[in-house]
N, C-alpha and C. Protein backbone atom coordinates (compact mmCIF):
# COMPACT_ATOMS: atom_id res chain seq x y z
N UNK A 1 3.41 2.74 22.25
CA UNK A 1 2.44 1.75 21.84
C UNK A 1 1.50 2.41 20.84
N UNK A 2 1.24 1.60 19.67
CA UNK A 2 0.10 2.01 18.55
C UNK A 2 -0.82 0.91 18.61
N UNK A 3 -2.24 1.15 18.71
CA UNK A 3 -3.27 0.84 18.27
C UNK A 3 -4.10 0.73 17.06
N UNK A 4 -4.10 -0.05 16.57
CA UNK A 4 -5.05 0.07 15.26
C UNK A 4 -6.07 -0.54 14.99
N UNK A 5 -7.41 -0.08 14.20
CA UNK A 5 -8.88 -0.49 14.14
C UNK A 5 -8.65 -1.57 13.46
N UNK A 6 -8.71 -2.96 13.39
CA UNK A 6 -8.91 -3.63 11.41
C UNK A 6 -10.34 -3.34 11.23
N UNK A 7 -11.13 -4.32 12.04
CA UNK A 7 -12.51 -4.44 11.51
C UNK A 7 -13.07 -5.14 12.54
N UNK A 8 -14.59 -5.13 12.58
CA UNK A 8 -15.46 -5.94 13.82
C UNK A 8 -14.89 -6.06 15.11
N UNK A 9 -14.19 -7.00 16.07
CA UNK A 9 -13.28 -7.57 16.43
C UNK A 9 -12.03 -7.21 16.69
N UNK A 10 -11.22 -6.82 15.83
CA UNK A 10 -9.87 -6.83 15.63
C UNK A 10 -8.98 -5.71 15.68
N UNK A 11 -7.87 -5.73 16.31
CA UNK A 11 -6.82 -4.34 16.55
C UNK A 11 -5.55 -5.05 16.60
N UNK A 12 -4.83 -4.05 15.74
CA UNK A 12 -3.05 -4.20 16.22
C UNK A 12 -2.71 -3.26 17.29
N UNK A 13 -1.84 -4.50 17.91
CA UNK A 13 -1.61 -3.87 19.25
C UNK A 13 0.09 -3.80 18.73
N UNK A 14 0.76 -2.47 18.81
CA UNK A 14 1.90 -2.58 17.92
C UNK A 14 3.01 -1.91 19.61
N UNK A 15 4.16 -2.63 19.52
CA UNK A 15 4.87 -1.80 20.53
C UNK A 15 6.16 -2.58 19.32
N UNK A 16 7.56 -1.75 20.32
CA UNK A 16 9.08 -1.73 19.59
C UNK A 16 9.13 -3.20 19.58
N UNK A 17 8.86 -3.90 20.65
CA UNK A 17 9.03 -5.40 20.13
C UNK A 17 8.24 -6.48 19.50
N UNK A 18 6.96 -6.00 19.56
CA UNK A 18 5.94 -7.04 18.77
C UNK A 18 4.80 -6.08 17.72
N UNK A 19 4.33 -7.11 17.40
CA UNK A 19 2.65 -6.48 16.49
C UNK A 19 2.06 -7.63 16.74
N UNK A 20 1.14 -7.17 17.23
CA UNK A 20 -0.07 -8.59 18.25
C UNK A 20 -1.33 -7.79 17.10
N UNK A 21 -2.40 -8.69 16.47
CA UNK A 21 -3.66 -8.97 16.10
C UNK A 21 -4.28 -9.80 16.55
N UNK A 22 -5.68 -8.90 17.03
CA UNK A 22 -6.29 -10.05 18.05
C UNK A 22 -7.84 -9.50 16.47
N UNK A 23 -8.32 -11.20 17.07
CA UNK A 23 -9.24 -11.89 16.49
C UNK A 23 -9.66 -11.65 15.08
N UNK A 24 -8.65 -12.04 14.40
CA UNK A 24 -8.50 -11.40 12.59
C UNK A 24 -9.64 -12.19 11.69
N UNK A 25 -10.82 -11.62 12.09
CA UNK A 25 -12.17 -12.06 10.36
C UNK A 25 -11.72 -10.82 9.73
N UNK A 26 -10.92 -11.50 8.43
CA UNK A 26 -10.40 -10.39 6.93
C UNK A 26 -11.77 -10.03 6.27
N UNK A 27 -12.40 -11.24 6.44
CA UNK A 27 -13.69 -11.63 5.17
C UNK A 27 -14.32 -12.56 5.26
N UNK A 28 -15.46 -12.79 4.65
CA UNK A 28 -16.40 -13.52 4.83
C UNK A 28 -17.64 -13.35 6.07
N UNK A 29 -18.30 -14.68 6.07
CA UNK A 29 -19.71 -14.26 6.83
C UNK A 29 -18.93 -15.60 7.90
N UNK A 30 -20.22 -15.90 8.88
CA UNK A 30 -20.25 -16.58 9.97
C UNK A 30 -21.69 -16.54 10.10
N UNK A 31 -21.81 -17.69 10.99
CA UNK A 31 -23.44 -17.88 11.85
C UNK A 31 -24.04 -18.11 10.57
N UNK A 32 -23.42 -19.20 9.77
CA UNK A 32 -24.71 -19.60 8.50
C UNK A 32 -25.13 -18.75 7.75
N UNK A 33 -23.84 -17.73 7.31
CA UNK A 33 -24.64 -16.75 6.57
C UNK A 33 -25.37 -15.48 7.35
N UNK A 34 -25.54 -15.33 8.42
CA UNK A 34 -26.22 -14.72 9.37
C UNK A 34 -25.43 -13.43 9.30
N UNK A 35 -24.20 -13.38 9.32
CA UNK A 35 -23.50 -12.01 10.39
C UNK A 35 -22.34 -12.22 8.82
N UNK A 36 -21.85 -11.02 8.57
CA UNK A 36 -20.81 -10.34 8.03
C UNK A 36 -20.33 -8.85 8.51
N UNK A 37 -18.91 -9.02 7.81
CA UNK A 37 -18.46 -7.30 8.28
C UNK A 37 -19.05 -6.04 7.73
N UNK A 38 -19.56 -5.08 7.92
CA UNK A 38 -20.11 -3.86 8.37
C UNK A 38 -18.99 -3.06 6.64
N UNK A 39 -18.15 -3.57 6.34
CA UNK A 39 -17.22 -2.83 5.69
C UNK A 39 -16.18 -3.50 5.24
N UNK A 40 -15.43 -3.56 4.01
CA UNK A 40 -14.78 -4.50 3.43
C UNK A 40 -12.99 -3.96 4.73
N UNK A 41 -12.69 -4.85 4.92
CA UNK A 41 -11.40 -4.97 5.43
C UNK A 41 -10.44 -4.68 4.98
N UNK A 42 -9.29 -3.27 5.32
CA UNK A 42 -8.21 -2.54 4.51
C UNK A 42 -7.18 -3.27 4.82
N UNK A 43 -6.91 -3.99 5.81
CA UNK A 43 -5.97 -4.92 6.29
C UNK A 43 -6.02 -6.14 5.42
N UNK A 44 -4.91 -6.30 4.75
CA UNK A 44 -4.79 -7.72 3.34
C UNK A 44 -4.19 -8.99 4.31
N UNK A 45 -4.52 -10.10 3.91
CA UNK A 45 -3.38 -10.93 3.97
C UNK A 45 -1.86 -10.74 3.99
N UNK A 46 -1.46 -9.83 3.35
CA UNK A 46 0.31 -9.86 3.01
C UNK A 46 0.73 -9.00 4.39
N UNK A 47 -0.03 -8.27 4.96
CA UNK A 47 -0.08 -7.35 6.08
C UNK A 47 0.36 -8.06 7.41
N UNK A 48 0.37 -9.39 7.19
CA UNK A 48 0.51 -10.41 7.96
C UNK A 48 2.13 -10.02 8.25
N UNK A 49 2.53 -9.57 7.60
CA UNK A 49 4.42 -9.90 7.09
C UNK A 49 5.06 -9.56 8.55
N UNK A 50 4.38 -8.62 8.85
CA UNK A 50 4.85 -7.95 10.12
C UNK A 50 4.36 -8.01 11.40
N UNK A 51 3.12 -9.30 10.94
CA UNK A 51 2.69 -9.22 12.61
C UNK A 51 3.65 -10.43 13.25
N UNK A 52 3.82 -10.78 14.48
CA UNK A 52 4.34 -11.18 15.26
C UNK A 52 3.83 -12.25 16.20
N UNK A 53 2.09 -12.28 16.65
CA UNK A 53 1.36 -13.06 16.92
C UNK A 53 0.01 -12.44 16.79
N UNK A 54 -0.51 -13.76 17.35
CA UNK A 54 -2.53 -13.65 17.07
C UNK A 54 -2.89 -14.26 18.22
N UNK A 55 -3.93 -12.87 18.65
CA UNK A 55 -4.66 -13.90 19.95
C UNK A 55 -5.74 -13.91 19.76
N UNK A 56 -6.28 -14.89 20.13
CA UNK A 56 -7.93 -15.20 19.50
C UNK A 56 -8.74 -15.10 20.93
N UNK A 57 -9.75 -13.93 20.91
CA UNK A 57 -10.63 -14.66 22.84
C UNK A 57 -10.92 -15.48 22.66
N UNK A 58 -11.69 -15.84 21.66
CA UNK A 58 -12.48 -17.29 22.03
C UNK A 58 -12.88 -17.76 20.46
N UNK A 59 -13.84 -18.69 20.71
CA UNK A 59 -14.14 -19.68 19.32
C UNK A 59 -14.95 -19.28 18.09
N UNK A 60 -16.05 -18.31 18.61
CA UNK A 60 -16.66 -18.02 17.36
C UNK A 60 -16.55 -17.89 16.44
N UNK A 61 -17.00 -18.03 15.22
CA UNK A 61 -16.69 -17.85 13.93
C UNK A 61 -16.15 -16.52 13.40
N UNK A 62 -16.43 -15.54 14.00
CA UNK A 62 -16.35 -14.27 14.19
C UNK A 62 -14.82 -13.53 14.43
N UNK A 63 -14.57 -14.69 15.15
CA UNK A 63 -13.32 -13.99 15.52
C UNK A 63 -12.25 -14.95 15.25
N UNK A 64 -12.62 -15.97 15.41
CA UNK A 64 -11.61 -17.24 15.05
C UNK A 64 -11.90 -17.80 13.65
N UNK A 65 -11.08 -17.62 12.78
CA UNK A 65 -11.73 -18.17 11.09
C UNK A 65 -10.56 -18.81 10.36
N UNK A 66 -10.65 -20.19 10.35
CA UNK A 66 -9.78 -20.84 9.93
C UNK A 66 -9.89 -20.71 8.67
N UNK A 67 -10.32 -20.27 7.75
CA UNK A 67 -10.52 -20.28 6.68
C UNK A 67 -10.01 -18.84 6.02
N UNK A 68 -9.90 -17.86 6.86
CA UNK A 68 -9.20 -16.99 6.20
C UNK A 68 -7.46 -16.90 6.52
N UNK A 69 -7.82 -17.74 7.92
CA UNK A 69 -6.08 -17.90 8.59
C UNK A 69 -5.36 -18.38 7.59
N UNK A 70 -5.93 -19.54 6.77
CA UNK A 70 -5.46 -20.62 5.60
C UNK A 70 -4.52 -19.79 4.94
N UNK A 71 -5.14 -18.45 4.63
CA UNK A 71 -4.96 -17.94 3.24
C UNK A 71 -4.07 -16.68 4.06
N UNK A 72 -3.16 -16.39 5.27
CA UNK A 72 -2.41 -16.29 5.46
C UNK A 72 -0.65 -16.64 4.64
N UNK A 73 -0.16 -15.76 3.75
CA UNK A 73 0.82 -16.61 3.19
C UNK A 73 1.84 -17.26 4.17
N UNK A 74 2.10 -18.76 3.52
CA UNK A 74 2.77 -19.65 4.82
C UNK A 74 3.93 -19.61 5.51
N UNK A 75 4.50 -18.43 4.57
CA UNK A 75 6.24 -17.91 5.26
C UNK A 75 5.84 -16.80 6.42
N UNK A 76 4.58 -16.71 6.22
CA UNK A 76 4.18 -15.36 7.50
C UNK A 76 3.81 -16.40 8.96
N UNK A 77 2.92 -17.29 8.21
CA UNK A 77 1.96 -18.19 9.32
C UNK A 77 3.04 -19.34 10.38
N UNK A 78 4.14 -19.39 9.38
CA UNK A 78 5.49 -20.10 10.37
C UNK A 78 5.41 -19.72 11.64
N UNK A 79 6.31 -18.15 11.35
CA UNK A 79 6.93 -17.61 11.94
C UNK A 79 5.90 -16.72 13.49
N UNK A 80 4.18 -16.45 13.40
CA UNK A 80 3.54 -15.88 14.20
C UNK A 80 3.26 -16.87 15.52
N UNK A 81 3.36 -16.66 16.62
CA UNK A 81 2.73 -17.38 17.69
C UNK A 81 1.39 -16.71 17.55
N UNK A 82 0.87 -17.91 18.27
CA UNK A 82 -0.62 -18.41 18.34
C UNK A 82 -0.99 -18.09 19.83
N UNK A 83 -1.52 -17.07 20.34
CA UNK A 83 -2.44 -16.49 21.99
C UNK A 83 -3.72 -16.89 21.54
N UNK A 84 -4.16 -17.31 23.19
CA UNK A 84 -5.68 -17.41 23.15
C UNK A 84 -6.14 -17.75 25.11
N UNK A 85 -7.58 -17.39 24.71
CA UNK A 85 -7.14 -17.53 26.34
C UNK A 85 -7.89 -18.78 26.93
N UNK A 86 -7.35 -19.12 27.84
CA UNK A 86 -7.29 -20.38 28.45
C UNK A 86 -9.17 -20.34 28.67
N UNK A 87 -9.58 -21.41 28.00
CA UNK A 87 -11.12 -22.43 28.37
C UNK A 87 -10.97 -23.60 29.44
N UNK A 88 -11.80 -23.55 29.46
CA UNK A 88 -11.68 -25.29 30.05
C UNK A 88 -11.73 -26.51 28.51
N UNK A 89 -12.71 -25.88 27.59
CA UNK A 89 -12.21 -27.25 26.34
C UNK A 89 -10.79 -26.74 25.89
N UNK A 90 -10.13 -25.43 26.00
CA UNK A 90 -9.48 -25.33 25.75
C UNK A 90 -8.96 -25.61 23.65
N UNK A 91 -10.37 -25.17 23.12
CA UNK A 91 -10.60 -25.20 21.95
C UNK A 91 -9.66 -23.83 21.03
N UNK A 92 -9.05 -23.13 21.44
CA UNK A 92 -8.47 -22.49 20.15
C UNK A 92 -7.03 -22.65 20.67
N UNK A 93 -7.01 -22.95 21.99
CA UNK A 93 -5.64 -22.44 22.64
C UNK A 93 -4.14 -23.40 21.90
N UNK A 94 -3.46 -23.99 22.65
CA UNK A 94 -2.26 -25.29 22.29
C UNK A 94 -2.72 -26.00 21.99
N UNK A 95 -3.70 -26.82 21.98
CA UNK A 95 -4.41 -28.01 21.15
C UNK A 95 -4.17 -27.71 19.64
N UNK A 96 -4.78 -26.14 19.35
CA UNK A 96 -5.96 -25.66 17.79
C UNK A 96 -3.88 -25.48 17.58
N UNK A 97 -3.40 -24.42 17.95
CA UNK A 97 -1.73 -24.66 17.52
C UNK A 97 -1.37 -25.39 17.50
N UNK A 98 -1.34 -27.33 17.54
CA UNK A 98 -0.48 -27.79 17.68
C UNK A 98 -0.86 -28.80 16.26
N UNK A 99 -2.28 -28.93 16.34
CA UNK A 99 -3.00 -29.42 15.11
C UNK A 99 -3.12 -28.78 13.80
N UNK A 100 -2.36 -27.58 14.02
CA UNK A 100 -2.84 -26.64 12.46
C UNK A 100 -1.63 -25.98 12.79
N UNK A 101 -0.28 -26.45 13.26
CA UNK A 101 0.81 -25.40 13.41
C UNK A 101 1.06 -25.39 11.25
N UNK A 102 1.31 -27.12 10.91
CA UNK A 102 1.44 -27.12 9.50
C UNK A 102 0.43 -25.62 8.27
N UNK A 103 -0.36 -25.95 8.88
CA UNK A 103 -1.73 -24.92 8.08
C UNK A 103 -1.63 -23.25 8.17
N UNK A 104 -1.41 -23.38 9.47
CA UNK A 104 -1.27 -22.00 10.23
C UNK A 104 0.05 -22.21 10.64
């Protein structure tokens, strides 16, 4: 098993059968402008090629960013399952995948 830093939030969790990224902010701010990353992000979009899935803990802007997911290229965003962990609104989990499987 390999571990890797991205940024704020976020690590690849890499073993022989998967590459899991949990809670991928590439870029940008959150909280209205309030909060950004500490350091520009070495992990690109195209880096995507090889991950396998994404688990998000939870909703914040911080960690969950539809707006950089977008810009995921869409032959990567097919193919990744979508983790998250069970809420009661159950806001990022099979609902947020089933409504943005097209997008994401």
């Amino acid at each position: 098993m390999f571990i890797r830093w991205v940024n704020h939030a976020s690590f690849i969790v890499e073993t022989d059968r998967a590459r899991l990224i949990c809670d991928p902010c590439i870029e940008g701010t959150a909280f209205n402008d309030g909060w950004r990353l500490l350091s520009p992000t070495q992990f690109s979009y195209r880096d995507f090629e090889r991950i396998t899935h994404i688990w998000f803990s939870h909703e914040h802007p911080d960690h969950f960013a539809p707006p950089n997911l977008r810009k995921i290229p869409e032959e990567y965003r097919r193919r990744i399952t979508v983790l998250s962990h069970g809420t009661d609104c159950n806001s990022v989990g099979a609902e947020w995948a089933s409504r943005y499987r097209d997008e994401f």
